[in-house]
PDB file of N, CA and C in Angstrom:
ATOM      1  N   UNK A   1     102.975  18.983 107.049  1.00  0.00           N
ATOM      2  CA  UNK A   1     103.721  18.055 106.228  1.00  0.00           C
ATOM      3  C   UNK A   1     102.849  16.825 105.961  1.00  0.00           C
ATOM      4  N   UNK A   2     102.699  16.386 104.896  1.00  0.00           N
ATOM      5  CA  UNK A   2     102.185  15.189 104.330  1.00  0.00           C
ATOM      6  C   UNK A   2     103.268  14.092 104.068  1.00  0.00           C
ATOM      7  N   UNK A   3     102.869  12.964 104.071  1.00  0.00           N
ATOM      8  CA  UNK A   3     103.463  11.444 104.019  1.00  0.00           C
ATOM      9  C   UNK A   3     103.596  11.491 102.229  1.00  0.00           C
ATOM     10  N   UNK A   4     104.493  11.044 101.935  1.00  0.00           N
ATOM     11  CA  UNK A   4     104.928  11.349 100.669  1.00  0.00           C
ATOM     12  C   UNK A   4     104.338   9.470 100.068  1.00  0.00           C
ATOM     13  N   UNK A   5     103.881   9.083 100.724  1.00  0.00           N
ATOM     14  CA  UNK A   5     103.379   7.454 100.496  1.00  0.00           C
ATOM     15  C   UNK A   5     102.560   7.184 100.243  1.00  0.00           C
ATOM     16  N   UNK A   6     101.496   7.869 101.415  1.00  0.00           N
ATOM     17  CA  UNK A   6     100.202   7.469 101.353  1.00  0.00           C
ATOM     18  C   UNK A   6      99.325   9.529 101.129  1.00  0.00           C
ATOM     19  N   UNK A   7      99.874  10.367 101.341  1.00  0.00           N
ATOM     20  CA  UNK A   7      99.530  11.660 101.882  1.00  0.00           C
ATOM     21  C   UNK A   7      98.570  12.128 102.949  1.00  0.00           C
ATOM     22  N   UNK A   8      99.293  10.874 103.951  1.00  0.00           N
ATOM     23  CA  UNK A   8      98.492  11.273 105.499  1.00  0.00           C
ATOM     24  C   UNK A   8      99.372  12.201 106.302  1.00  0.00           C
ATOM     25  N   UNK A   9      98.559  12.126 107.303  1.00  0.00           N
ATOM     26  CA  UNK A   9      99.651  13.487 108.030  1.00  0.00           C
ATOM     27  C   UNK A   9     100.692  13.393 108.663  1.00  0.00           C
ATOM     28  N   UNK A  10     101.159  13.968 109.216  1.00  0.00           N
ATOM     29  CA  UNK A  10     103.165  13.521 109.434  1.00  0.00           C
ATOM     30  C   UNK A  10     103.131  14.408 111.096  1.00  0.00           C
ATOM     31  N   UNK A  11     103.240  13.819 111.686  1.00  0.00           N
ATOM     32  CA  UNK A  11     103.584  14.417 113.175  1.00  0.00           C
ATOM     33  C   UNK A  11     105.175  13.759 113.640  1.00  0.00           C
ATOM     34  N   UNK A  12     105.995  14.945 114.505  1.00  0.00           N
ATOM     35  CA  UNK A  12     107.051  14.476 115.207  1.00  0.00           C
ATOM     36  C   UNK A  12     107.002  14.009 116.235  1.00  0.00           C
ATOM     37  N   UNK A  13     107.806  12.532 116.229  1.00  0.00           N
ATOM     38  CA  UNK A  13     107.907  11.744 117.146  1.00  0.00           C
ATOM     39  C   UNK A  13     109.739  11.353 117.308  1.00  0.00           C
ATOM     40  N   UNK A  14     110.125  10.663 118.752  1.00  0.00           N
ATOM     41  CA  UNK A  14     111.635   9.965 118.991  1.00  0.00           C
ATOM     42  C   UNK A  14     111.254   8.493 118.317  1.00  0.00           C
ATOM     43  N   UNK A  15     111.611   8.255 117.541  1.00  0.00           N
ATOM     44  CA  UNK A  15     111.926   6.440 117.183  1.00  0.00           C
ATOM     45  C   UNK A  15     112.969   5.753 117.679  1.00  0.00           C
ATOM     46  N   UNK A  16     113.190   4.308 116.988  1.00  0.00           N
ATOM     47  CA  UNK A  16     114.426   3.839 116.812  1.00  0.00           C
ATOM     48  C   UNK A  16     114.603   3.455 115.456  1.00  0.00           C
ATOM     49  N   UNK A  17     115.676   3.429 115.451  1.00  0.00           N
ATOM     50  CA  UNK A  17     116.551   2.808 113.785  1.00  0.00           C
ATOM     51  C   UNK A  17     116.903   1.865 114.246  1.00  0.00           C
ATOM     52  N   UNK A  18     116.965   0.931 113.417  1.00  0.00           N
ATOM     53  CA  UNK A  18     117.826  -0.118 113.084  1.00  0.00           C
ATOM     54  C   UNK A  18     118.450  -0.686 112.073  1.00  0.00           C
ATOM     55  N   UNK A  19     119.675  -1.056 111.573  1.00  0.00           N
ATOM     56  CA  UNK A  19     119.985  -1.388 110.964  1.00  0.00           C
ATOM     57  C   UNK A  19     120.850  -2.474 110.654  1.00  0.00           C
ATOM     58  N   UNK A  20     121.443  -3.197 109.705  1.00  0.00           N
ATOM     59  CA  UNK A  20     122.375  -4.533 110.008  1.00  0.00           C
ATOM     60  C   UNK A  20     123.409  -4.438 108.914  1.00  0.00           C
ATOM     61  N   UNK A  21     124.349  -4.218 109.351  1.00  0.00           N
ATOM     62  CA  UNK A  21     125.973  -4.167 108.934  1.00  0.00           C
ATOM     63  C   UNK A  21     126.813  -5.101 109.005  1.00  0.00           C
ATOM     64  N   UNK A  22     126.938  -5.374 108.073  1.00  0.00           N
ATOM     65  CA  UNK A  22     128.157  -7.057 108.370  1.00  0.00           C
ATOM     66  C   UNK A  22     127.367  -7.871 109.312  1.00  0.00           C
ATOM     67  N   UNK A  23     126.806  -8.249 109.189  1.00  0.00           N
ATOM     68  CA  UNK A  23     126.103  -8.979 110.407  1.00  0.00           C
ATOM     69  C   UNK A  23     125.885  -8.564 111.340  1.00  0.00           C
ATOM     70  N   UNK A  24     125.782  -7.494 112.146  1.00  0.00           N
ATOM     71  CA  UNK A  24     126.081  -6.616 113.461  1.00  0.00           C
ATOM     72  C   UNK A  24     124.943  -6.082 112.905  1.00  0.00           C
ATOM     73  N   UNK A  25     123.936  -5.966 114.233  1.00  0.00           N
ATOM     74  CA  UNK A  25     122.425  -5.277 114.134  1.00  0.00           C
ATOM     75  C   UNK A  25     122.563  -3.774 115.106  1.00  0.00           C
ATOM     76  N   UNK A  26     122.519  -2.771 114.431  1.00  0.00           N
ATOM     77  CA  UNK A  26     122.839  -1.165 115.340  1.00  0.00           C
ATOM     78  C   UNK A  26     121.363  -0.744 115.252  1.00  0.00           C
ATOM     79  N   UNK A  27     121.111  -0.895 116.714  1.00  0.00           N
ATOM     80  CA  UNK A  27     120.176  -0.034 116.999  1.00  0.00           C
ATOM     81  C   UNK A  27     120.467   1.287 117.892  1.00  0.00           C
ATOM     82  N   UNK A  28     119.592   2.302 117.043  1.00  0.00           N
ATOM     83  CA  UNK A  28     119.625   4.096 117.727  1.00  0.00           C
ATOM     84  C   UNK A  28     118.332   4.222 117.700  1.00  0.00           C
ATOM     85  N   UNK A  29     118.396   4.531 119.557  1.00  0.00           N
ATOM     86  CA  UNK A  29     116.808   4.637 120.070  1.00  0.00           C
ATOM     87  C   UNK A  29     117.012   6.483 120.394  1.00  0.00           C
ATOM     88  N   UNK A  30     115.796   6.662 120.231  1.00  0.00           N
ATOM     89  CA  UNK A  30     115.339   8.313 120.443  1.00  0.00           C
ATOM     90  C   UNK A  30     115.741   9.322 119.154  1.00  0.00           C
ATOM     91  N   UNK A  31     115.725   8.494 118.043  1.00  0.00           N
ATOM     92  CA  UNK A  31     115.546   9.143 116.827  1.00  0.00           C
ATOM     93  C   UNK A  31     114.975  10.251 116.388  1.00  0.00           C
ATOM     94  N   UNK A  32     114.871  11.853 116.484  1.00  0.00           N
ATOM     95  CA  UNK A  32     114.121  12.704 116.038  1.00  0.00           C
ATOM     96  C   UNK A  32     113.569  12.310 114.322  1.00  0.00           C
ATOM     97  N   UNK A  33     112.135  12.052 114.347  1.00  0.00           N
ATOM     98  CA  UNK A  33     111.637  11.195 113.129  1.00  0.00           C
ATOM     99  C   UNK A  33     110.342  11.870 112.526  1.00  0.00           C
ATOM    100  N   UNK A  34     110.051  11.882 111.691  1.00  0.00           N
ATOM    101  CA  UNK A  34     108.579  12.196 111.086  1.00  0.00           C
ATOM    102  C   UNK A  34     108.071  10.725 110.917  1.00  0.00           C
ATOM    103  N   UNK A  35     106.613  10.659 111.252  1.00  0.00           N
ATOM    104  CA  UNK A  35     106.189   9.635 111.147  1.00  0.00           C
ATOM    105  C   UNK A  35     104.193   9.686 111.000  1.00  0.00           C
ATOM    106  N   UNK A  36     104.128   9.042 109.538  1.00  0.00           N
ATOM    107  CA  UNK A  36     102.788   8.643 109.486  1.00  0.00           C
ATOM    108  C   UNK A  36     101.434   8.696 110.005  1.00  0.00           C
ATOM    109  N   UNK A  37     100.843   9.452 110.493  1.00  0.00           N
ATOM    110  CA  UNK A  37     100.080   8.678 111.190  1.00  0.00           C
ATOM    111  C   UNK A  37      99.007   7.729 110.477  1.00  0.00           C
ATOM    112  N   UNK A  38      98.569   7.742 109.448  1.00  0.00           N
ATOM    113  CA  UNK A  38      98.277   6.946 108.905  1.00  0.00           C
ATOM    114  C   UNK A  38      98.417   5.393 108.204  1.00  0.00           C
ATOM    115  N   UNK A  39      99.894   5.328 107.460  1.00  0.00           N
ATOM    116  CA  UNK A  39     100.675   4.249 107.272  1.00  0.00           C
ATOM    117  C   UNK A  39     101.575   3.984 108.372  1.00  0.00           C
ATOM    118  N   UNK A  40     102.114   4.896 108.819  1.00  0.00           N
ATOM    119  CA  UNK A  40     103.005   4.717 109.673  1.00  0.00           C
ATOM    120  C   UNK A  40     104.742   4.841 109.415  1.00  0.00           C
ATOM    121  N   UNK A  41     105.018   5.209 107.685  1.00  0.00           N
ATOM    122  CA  UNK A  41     105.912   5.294 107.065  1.00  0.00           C
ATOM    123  C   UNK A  41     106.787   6.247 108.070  1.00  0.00           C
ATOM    124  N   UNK A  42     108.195   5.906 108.267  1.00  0.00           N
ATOM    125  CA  UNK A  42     108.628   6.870 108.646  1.00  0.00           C
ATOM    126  C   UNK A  42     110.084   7.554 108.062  1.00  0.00           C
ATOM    127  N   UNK A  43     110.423   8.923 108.258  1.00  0.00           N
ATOM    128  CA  UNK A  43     111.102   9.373 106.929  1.00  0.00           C
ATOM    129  C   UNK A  43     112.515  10.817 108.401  1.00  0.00           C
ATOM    130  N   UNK A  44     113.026  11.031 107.924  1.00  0.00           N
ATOM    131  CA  UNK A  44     113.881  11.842 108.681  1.00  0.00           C
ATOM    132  C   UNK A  44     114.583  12.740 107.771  1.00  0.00           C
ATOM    133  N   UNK A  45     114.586  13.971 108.405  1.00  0.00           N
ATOM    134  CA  UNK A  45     115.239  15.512 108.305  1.00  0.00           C
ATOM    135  C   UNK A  45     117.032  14.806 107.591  1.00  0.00           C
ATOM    136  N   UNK A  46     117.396  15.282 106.954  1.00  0.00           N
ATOM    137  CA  UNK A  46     118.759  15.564 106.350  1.00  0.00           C
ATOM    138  C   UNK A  46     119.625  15.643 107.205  1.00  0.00           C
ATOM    139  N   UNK A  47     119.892  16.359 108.469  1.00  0.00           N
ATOM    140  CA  UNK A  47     120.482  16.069 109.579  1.00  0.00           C
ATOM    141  C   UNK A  47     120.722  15.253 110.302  1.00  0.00           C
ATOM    142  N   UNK A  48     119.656  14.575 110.907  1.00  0.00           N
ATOM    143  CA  UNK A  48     119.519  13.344 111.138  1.00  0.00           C
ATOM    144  C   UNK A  48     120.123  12.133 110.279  1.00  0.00           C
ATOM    145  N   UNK A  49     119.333  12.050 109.232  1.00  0.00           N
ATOM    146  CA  UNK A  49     120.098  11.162 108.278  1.00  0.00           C
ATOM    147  C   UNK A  49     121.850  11.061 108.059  1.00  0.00           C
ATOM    148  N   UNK A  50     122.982  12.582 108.301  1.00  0.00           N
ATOM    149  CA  UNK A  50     123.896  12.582 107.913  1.00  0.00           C
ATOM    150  C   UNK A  50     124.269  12.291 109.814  1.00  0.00           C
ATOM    151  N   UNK A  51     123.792  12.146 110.672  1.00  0.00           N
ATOM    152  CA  UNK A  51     124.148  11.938 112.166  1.00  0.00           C
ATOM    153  C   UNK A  51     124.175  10.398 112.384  1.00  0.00           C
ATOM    154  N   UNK A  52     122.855   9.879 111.849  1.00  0.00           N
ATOM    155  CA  UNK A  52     122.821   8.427 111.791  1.00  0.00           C
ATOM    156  C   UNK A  52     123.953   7.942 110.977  1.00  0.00           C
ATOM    157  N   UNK A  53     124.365   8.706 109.937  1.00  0.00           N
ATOM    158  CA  UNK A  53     125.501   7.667 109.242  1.00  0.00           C
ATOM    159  C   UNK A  53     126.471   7.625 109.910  1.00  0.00           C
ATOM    160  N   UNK A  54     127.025   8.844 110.952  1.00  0.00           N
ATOM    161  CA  UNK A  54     128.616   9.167 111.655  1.00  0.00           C
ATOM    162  C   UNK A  54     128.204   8.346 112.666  1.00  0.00           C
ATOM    163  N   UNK A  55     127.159   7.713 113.083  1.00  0.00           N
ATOM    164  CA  UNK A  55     127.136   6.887 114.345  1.00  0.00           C
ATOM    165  C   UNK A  55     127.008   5.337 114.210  1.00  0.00           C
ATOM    166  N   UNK A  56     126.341   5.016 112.532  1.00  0.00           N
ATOM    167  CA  UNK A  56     126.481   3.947 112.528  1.00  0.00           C
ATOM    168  C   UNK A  56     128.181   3.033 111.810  1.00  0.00           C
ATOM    169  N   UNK A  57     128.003   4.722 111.433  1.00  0.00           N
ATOM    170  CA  UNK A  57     130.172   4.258 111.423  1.00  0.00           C
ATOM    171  C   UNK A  57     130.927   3.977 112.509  1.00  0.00           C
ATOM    172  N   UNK A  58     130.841   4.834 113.311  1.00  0.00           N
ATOM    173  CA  UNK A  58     131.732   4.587 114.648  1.00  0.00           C
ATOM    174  C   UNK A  58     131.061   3.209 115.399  1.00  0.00           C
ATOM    175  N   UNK A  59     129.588   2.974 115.514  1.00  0.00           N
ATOM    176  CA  UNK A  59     129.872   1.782 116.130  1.00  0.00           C
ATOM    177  C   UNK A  59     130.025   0.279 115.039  1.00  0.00           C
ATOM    178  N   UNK A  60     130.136   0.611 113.682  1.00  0.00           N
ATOM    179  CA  UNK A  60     130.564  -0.930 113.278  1.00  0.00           C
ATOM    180  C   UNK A  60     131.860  -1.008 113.896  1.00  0.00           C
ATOM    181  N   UNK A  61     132.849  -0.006 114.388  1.00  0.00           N
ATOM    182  CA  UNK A  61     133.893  -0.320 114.157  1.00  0.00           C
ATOM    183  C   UNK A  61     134.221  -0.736 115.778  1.00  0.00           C
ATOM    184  N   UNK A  62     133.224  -0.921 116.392  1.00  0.00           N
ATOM    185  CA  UNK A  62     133.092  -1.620 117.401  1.00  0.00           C
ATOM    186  C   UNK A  62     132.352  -2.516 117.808  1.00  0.00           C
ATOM    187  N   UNK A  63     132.344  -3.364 116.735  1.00  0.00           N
ATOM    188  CA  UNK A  63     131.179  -4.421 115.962  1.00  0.00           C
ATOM    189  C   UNK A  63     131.425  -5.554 116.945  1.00  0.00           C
ATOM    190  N   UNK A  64     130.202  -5.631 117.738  1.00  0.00           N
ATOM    191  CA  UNK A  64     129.615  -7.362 117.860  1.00  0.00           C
ATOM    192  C   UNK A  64     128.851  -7.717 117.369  1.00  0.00           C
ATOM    193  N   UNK A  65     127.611  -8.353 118.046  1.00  0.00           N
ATOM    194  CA  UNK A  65     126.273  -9.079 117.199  1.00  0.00           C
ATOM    195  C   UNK A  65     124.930  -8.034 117.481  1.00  0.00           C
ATOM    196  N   UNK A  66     125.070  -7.146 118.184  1.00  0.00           N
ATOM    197  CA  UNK A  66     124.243  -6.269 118.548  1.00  0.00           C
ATOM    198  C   UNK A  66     124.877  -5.332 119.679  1.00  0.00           C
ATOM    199  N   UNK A  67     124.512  -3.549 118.757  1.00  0.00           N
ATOM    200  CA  UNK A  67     125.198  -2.378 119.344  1.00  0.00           C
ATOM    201  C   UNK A  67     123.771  -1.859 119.936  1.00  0.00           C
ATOM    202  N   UNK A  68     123.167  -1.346 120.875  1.00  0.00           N
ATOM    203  CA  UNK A  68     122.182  -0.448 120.979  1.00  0.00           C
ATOM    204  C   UNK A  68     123.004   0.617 121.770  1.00  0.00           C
ATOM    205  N   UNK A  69     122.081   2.404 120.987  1.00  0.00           N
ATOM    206  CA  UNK A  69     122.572   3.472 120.992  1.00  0.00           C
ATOM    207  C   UNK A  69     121.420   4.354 121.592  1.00  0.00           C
ATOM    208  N   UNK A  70     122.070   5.231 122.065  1.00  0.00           N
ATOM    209  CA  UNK A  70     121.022   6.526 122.246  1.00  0.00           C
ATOM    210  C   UNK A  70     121.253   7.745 121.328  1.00  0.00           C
ATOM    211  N   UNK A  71     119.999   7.962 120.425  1.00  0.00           N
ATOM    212  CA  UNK A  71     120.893   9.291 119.575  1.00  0.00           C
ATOM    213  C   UNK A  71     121.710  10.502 120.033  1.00  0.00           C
ATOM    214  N   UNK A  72     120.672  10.922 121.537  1.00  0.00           N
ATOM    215  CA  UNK A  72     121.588  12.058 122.413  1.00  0.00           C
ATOM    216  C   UNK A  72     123.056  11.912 122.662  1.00  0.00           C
ATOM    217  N   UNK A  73     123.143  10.507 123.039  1.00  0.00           N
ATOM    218  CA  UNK A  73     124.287  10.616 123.599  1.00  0.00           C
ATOM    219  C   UNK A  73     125.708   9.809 122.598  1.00  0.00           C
ATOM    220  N   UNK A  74     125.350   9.387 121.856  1.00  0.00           N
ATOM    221  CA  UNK A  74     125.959   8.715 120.333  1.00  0.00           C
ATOM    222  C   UNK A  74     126.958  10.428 119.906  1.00  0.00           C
TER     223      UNK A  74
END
């Protein structure tokens, strides 16, 4: 797989996401991720992407100023 950015090479790695919702910063650590090695761009499988959304739903709705998550266990 090539980096659709720069077209360096793409190895699998766990990340974290983060993101900020209403003011509330959700972080999900151990992300299954493709990632750069060159730029460092990083991009995720369709699965992932539709997992991250059901998790960053359930925890706005347990919104403080900062959620941190584990993807396994999310």
């Amino acid at each position: 797989m090539t980096c659709f950015m720069c077209r360096g090479d793409v190895e699998d790695k766990l990340t974290t996401f983060m993101v900020e919702v209403d003011g509330c910063i959700i972080i999900v650590k151990g992300v299954p991720s493709h990632v750069c090695t060159q730029c460092g761009e990083i991009s995720y499988d369709t699965n992932v992407v539709m997992r991250l959304e059901k998790i960053v739903e359930k925890m706005k709705k347990s919104a403080t100023e900062i959620i941190v998550s584990s993807y396994e266990a999310a």
